[in-house]
C-alpha atoms as a PDB file:
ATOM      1  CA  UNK A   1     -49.793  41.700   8.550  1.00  0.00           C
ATOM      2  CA  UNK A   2     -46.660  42.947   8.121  1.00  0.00           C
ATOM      3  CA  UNK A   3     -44.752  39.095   8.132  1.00  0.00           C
ATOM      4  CA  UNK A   4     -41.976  38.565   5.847  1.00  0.00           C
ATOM      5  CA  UNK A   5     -40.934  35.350   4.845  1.00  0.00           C
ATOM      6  CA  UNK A   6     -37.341  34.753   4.209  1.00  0.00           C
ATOM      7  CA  UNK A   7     -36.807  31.985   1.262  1.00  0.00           C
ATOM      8  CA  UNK A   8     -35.878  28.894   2.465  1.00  0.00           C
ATOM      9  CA  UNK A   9     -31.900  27.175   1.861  1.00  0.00           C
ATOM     10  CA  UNK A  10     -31.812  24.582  -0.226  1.00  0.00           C
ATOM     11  CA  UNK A  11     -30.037  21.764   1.681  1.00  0.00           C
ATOM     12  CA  UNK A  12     -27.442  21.464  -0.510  1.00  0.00           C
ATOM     13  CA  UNK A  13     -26.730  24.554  -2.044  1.00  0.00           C
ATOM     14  CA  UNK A  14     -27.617  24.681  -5.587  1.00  0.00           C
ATOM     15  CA  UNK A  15     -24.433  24.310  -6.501  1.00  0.00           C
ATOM     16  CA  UNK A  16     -23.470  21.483  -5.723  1.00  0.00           C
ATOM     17  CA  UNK A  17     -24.432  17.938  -6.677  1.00  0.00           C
ATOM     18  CA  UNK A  18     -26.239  15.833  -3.584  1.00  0.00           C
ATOM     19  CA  UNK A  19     -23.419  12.930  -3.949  1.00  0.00           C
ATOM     20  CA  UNK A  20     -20.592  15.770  -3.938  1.00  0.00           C
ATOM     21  CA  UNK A  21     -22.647  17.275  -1.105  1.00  0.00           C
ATOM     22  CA  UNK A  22     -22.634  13.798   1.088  1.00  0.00           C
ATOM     23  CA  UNK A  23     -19.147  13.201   0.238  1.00  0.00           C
ATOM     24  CA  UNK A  24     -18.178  16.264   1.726  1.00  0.00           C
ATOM     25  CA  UNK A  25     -19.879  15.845   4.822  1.00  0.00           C
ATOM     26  CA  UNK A  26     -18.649  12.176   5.187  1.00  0.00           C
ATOM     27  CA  UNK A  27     -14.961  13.793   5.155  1.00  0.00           C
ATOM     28  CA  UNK A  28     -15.924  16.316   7.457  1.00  0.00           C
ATOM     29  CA  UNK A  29     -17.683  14.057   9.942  1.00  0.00           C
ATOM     30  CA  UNK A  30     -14.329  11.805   9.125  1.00  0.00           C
ATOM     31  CA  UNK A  31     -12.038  14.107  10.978  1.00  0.00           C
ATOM     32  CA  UNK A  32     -11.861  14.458  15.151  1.00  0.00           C
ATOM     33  CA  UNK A  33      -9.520  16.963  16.532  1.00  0.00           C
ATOM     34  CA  UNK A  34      -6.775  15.499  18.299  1.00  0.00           C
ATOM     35  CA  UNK A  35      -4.786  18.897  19.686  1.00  0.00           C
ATOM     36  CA  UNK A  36      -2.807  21.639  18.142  1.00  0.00           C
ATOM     37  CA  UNK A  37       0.822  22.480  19.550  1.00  0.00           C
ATOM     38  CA  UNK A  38       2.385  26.062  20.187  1.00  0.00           C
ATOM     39  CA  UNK A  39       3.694  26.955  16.110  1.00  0.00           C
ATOM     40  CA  UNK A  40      -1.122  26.975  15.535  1.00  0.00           C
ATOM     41  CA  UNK A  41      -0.389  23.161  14.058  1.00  0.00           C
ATOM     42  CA  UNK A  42      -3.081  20.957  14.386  1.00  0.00           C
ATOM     43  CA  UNK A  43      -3.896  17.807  14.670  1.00  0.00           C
ATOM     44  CA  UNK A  44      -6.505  15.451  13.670  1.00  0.00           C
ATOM     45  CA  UNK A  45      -7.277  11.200  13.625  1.00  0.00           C
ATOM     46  CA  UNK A  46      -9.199  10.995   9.830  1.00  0.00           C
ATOM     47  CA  UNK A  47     -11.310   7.725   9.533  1.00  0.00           C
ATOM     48  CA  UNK A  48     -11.584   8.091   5.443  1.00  0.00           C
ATOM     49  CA  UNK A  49     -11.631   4.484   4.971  1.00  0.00           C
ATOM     50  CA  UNK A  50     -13.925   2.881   7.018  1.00  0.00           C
ATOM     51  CA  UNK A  51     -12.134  -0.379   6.544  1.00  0.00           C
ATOM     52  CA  UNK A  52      -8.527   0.386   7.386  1.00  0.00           C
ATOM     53  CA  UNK A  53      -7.132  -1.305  10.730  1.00  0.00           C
ATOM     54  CA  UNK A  54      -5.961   2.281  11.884  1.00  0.00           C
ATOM     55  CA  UNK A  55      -7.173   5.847  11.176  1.00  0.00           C
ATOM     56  CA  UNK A  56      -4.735   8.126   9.670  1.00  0.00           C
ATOM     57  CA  UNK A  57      -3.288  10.564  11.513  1.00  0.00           C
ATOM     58  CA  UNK A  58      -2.613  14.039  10.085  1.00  0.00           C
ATOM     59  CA  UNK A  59      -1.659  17.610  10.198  1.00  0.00           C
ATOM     60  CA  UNK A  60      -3.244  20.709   9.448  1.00  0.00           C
ATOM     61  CA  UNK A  61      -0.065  23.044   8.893  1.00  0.00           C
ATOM     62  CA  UNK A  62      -0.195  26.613  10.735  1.00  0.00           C
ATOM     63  CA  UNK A  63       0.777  28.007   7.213  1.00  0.00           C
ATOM     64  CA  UNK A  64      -1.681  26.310   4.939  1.00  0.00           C
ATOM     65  CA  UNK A  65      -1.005  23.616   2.056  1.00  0.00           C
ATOM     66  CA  UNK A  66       0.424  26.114   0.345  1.00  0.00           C
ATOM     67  CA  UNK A  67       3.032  27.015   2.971  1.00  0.00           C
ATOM     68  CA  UNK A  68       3.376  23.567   5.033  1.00  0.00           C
ATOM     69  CA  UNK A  69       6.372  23.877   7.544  1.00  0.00           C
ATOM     70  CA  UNK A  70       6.901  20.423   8.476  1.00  0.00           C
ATOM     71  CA  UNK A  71       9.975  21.959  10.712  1.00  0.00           C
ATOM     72  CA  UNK A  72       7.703  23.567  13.235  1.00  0.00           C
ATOM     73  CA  UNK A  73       6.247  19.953  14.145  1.00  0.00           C
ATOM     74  CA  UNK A  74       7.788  19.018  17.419  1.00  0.00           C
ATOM     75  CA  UNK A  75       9.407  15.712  18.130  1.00  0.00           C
ATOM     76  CA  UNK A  76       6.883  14.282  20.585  1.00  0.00           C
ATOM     77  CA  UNK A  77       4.101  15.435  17.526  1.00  0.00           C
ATOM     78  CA  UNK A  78       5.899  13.183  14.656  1.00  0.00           C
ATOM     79  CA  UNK A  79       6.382  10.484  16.769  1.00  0.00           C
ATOM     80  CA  UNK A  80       2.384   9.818  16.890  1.00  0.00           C
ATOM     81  CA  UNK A  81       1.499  11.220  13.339  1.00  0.00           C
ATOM     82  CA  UNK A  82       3.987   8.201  12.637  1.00  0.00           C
ATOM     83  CA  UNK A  83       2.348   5.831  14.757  1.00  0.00           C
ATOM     84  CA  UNK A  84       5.194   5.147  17.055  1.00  0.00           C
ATOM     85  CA  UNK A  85       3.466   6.651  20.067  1.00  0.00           C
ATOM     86  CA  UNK A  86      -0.159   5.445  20.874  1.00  0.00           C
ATOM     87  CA  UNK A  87      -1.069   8.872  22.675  1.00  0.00           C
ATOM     88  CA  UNK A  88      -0.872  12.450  21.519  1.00  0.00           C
ATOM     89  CA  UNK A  89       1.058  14.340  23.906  1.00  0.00           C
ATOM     90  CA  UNK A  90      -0.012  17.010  26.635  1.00  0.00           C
ATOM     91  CA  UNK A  91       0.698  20.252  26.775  1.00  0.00           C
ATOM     92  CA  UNK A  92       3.335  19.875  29.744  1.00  0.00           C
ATOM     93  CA  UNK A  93       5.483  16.846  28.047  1.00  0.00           C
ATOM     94  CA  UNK A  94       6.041  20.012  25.403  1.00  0.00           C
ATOM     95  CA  UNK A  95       6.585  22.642  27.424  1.00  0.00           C
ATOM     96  CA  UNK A  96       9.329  20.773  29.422  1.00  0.00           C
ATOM     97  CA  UNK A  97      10.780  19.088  26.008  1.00  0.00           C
ATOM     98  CA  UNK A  98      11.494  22.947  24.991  1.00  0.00           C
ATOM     99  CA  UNK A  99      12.717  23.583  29.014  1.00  0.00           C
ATOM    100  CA  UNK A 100      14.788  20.835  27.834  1.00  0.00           C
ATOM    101  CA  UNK A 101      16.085  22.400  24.391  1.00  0.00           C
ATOM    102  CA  UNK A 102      16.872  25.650  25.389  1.00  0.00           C
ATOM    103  CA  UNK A 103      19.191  24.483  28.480  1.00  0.00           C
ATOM    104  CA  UNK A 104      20.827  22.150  26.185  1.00  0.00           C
ATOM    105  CA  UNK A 105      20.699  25.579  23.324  1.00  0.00           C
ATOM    106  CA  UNK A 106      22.235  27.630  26.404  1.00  0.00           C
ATOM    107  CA  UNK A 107      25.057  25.057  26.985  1.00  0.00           C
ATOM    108  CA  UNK A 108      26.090  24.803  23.651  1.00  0.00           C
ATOM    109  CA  UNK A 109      26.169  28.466  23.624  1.00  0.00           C
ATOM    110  CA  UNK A 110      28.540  28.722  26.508  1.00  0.00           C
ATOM    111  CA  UNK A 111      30.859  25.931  25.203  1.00  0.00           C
ATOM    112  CA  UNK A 112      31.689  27.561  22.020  1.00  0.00           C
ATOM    113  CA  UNK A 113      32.265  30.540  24.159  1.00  0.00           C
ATOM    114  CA  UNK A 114      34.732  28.540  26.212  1.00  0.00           C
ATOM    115  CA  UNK A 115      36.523  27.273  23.019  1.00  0.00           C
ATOM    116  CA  UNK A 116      36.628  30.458  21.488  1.00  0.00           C
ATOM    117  CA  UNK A 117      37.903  31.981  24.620  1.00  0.00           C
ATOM    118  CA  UNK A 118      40.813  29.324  24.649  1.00  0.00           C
ATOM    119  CA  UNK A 119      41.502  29.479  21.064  1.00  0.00           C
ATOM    120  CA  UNK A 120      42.814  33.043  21.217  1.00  0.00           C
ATOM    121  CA  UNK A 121      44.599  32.453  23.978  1.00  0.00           C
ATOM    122  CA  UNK A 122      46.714  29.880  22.518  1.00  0.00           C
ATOM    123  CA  UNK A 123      47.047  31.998  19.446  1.00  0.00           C
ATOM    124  CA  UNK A 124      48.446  34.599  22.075  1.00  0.00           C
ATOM    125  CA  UNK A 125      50.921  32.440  23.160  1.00  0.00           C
ATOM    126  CA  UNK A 126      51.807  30.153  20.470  1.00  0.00           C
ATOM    127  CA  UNK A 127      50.918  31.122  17.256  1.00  0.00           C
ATOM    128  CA  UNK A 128      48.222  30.134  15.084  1.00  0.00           C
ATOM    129  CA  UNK A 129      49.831  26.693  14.103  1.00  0.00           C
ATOM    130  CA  UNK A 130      49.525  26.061  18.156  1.00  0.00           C
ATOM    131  CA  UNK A 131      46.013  26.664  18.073  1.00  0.00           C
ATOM    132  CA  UNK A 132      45.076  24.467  15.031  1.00  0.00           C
ATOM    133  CA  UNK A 133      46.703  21.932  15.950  1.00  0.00           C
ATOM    134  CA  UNK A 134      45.535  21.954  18.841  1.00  0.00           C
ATOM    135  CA  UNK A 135      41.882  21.686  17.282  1.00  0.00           C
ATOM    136  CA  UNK A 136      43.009  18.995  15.262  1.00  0.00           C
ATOM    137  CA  UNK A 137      44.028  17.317  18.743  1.00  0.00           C
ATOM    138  CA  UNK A 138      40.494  18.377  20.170  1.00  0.00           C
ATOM    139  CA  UNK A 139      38.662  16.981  17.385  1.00  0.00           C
ATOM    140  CA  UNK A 140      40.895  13.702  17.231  1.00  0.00           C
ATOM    141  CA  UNK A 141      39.984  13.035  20.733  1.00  0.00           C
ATOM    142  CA  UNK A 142      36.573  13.464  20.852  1.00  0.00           C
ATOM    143  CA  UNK A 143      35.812  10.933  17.826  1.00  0.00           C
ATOM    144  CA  UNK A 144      38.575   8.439  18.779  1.00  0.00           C
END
């Protein structure tokens, strides 16, 4: 007849126990996807005790457990993982918060250029006791 009959899976595998089987799938089923930001983080609510007031909120890490970057979570991201924000934010509240951080990066940038700028121009004129004391000044001002 020409059939052939594949064998059928065990449901679980043989391998494992039916309680370690169940226990797995409980965690699985535990976990709902909340959203994943632009480093490949993601993020999920995980309702492993059925009798806490809150689920947990967690992080998948784009490098794995073994390589965890906690530095490529973005503000807006630790803020609900932390509970201090009840919604997970969009996509566009990042993208402007890193609008944000590279005008304030670019600012920074030209500042320093500014100062450096002036710096050897009052070593030009004055010497180099001039300038630092005149960065002592600077600094003095700014914190007093």
């Amino acid at each position: 007849c020409g059939v052939e009959s594949r064998p059928v899976a065990r449901f679980p595998p043989r391998t494992m126990s039916r309680s370690k089987f169940l226990r797995a799938l409980d965690w699985l089923s535990s976990r709902r996807f909340v959203g994943a930001d632009p480093a490949g983080n993601k993020y999920f609510l995980e309702h492993a005790d059925r009798t806490a007031a809150r689920p947990r909120r967690v992080v998948d890490y784009a490098g794995g457990p073994a390589h965890p970057d906690v530095h490529s979570v973005p503000v807006q991201w630790w803020a609900w993982l932390r509970h201090t924000r009840d919604d997970p934010p969009t996509d566009e509240e990042l993208a402007a918060a890193e609008r944000q951080g590279r005008a304030f990066r670019e600012r920074v940038r030209a500042v320093e250029e500014r100062d450096a700028k002036m710096r050897v121009r009052q070593v030009a004129v004055g010497g180099a006791a001039a300038a630092a004391a005149s960065a002592g000044q600077q600094r003095e001002n700014f914190w007093g």
